[in-house]
N, C-alpha and C. Protein backbone atom coordinates (compact mmCIF):
# COMPACT_ATOMS: atom_id res chain seq x y z
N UNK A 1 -10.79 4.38 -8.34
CA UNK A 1 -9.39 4.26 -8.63
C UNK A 1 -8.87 5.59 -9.13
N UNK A 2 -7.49 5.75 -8.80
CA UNK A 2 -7.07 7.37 -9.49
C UNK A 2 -6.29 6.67 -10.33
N UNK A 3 -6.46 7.85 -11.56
CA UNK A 3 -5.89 7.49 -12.56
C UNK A 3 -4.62 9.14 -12.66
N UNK A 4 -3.59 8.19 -12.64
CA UNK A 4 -2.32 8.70 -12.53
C UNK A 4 -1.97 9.88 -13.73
N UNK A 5 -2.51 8.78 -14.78
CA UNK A 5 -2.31 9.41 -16.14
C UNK A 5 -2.54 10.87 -16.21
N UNK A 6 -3.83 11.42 -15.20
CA UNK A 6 -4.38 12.78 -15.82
C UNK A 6 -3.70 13.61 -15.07
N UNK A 7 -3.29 14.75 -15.38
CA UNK A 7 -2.34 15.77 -14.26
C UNK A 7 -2.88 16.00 -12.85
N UNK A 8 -4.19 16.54 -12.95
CA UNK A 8 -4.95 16.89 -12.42
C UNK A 8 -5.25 15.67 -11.25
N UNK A 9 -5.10 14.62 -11.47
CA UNK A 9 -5.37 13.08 -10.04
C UNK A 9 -3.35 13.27 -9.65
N UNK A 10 -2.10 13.86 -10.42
CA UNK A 10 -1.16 13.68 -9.70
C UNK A 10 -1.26 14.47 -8.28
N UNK A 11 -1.85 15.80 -8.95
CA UNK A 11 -1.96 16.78 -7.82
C UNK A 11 -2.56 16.33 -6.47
N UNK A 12 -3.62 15.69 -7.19
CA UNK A 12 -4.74 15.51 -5.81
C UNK A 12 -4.67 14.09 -5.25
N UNK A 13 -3.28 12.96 -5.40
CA UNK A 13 -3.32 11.96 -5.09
C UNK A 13 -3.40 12.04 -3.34
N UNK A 14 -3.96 11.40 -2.97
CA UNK A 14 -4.01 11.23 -1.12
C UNK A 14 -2.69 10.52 -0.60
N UNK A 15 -2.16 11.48 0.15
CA UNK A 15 -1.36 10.70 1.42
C UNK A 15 -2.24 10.02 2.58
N UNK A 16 -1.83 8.74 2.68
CA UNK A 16 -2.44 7.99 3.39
C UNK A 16 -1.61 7.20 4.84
N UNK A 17 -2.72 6.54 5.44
CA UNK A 17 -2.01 5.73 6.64
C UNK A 17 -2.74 4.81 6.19
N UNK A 18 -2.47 3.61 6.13
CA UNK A 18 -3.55 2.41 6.56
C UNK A 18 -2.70 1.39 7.71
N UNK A 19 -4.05 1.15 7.91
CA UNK A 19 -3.53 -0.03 9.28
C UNK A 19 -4.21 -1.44 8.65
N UNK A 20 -3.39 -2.31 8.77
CA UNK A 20 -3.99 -3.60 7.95
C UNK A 20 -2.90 -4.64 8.74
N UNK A 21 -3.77 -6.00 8.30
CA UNK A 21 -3.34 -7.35 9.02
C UNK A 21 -2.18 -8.08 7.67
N UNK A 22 -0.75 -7.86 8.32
CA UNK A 22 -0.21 -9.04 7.07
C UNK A 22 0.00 -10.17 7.33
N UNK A 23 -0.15 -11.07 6.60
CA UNK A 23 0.20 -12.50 6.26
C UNK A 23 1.63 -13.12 6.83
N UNK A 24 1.55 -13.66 7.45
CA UNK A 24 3.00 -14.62 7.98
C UNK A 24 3.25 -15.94 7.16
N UNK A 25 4.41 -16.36 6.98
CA UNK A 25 4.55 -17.95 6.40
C UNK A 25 5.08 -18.29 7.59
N UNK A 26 4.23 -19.26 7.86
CA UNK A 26 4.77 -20.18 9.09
C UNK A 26 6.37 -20.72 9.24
N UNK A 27 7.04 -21.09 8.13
CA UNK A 27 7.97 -21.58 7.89
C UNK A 27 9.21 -21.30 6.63
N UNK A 28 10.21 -21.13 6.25
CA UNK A 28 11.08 -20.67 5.31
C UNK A 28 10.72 -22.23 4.00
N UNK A 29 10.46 -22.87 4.15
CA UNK A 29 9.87 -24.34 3.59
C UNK A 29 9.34 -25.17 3.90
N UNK A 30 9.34 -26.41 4.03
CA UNK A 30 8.45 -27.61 4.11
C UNK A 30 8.77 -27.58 5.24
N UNK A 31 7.70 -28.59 5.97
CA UNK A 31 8.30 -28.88 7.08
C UNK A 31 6.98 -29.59 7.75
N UNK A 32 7.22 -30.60 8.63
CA UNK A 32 6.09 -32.03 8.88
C UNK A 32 4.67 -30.73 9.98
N UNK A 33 3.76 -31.21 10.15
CA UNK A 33 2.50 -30.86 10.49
C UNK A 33 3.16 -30.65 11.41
N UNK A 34 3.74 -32.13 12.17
CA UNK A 34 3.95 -31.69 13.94
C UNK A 34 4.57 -30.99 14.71
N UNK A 35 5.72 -30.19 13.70
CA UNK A 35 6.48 -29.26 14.24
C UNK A 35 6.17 -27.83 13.50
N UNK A 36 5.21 -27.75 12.85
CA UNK A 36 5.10 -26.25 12.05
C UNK A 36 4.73 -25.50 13.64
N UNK A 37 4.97 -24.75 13.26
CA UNK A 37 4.86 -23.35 14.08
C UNK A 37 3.94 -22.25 13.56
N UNK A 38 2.70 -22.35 14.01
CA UNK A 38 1.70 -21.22 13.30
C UNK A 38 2.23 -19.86 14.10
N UNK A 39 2.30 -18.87 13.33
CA UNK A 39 3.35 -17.59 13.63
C UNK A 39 1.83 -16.46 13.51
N UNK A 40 1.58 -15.94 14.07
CA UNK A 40 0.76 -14.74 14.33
C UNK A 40 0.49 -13.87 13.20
N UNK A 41 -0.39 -13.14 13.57
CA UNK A 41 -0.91 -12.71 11.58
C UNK A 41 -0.40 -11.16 12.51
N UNK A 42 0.78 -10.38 11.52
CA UNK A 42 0.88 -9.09 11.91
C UNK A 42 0.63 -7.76 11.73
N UNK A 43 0.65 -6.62 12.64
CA UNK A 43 -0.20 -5.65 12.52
C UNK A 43 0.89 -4.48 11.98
N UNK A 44 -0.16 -4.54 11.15
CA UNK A 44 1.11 -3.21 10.29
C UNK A 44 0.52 -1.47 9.72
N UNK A 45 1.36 -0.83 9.98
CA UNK A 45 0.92 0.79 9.83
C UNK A 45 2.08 0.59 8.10
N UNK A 46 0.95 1.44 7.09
CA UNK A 46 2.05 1.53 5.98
C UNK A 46 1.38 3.70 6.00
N UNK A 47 2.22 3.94 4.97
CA UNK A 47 2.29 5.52 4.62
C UNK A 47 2.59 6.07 3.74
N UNK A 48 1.51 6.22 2.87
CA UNK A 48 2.26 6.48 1.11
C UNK A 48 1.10 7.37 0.29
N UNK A 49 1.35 7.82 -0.74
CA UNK A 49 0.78 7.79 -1.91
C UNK A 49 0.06 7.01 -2.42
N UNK A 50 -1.93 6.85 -2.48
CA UNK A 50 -2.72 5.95 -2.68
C UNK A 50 -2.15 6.30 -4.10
N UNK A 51 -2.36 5.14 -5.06
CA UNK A 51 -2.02 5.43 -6.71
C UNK A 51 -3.07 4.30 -7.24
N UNK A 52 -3.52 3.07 -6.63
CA UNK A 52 -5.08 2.67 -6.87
C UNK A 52 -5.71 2.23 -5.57
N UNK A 53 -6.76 2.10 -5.70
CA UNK A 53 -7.58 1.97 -4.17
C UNK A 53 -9.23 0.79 -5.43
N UNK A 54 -9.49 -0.02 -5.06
CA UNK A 54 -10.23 -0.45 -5.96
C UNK A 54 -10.82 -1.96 -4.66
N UNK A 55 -11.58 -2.50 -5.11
CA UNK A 55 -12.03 -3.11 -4.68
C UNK A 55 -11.43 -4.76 -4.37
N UNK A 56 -10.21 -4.85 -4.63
CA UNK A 56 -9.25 -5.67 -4.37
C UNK A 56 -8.08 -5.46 -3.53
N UNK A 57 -8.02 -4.20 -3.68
CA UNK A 57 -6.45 -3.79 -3.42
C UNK A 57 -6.19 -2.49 -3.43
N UNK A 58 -5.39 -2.09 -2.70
CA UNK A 58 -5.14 -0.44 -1.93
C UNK A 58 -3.56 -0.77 -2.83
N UNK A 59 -2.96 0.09 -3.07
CA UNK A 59 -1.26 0.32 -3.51
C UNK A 59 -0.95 1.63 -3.46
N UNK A 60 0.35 0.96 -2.52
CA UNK A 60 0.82 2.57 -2.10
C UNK A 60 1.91 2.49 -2.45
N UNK A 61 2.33 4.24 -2.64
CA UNK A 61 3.57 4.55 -2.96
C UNK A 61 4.22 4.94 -2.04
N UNK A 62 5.93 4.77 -1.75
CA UNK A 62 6.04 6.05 -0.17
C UNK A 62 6.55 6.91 -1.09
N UNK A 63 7.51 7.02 -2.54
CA UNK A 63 7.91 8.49 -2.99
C UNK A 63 7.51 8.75 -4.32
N UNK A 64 7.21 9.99 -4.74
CA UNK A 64 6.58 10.34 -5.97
C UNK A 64 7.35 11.31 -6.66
N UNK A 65 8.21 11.44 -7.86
CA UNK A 65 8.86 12.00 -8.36
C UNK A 65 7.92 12.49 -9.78
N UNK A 66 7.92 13.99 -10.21
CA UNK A 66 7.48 14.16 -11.72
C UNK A 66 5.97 14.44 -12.06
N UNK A 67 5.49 14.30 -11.05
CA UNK A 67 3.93 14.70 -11.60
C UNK A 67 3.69 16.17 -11.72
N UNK A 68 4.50 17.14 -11.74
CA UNK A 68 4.53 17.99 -13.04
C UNK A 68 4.56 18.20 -14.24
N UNK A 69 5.33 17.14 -14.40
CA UNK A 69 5.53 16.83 -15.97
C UNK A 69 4.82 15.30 -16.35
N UNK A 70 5.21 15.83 -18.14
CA UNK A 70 3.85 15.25 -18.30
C UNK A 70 5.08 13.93 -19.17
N UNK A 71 4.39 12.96 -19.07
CA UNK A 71 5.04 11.52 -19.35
C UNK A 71 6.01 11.40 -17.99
N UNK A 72 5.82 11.98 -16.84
CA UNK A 72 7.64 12.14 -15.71
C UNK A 72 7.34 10.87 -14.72
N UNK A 73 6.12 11.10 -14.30
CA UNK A 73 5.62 10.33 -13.40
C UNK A 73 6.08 9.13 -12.75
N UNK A 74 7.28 9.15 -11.42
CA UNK A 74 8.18 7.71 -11.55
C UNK A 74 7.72 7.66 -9.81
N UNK A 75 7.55 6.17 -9.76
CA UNK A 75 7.11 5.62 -8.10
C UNK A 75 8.00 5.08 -7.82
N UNK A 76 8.50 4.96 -6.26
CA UNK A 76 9.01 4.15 -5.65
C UNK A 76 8.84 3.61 -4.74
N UNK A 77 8.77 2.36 -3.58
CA UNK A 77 8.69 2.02 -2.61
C UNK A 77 7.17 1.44 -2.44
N UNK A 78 6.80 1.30 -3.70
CA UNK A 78 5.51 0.74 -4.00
C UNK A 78 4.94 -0.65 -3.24
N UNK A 79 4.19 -0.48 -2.99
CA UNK A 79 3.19 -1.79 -1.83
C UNK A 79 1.66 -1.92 -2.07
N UNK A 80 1.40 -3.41 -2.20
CA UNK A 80 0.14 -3.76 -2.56
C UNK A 80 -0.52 -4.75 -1.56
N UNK A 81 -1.42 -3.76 -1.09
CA UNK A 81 -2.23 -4.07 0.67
C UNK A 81 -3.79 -4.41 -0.34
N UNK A 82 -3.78 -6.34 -0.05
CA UNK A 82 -5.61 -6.72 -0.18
C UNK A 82 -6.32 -5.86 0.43
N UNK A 83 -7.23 -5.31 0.18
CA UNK A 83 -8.74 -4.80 0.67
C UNK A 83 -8.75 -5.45 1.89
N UNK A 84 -9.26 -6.97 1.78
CA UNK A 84 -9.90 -7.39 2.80
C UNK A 84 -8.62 -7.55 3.82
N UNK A 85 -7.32 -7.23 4.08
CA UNK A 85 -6.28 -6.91 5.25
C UNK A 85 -6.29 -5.77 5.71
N UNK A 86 -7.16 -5.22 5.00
CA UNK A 86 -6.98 -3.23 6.13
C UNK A 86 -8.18 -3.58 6.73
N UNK A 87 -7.38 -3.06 7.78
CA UNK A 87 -8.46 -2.41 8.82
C UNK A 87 -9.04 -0.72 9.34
N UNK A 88 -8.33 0.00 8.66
CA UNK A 88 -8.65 1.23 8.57
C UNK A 88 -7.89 2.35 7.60
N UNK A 89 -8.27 3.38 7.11
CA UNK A 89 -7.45 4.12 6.42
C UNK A 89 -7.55 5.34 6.73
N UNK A 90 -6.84 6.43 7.34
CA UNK A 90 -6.90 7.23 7.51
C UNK A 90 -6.11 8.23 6.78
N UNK A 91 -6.77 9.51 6.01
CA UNK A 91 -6.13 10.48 4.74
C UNK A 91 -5.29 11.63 5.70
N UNK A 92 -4.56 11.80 5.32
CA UNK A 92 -3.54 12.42 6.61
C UNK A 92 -3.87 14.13 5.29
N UNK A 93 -3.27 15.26 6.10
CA UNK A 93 -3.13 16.13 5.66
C UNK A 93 -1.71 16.61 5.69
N UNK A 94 -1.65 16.85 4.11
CA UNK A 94 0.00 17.31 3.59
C UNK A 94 0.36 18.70 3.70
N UNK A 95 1.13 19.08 4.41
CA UNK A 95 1.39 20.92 4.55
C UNK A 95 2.05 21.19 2.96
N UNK A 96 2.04 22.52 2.49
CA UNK A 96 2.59 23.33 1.89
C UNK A 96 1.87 23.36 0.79
C-alpha cells in the first residue's frame, strides 16, 4: 500500500490503467424472477493515481492536487476497483 502521508510516496505515486470486470444490477428495484433481466458483467478501462493497492482493493485517483506541500494533499475523482474485478494493470509512464 502507498502511504500518501510521506512526501516522498506523493512523488512516486503510479499512474495507472487497469482493466477490470464491473458489476451490473439487473434491475433499478424489485422485480418478480420471471421477468428480471440478467444484464452482462461490464468491461471497464479506469486511469488514475494508485493511492492504495492492497489485497482487497486497488483505489484510484484521476486528479491530484498538493503533494508538494505538506498537509496539501487533496484527491479527486476517486474509485474503488475489488482486487478480485481486475483483470490486469498496467503502470503507464508519465512525461516531464
Amino acid at each position: 500500500m502507498i502511504d500518501l502521508s510521506a512526501p516522498q510516496s506523493r512523488l512516486t505515486a503510479r499512474m495507472v490503467l487497469i482493466d477490470w470486470e464491473k458489476s451490473t444490477a439487473p434491475t433499478d428495484g424489485c422485480s418478480s424472477a420471471e421477468h428480471l433481466y440478467v444484464a452482462e458483467i461490464e468491461h471497464c478501462l479506469s486511469v488514475g493515481w494508485i493511492i492504495r493497492d492492497d489485497w482487497e482493493t486497488a483505489v484510484l485517483a484521476a486528479s491530484m492536487t498538493g503533494w508538494a506541500e505538506e498537509d496539501a494533499l487533496r484527491l479527486s475523482g476517486v474509485i474503488r476497483i475489488p482486487t478480485g474485478s481486475i483483470r490486469s494493470v498496467r503502470v503507464l509512464a508519465v512525461a516531464g
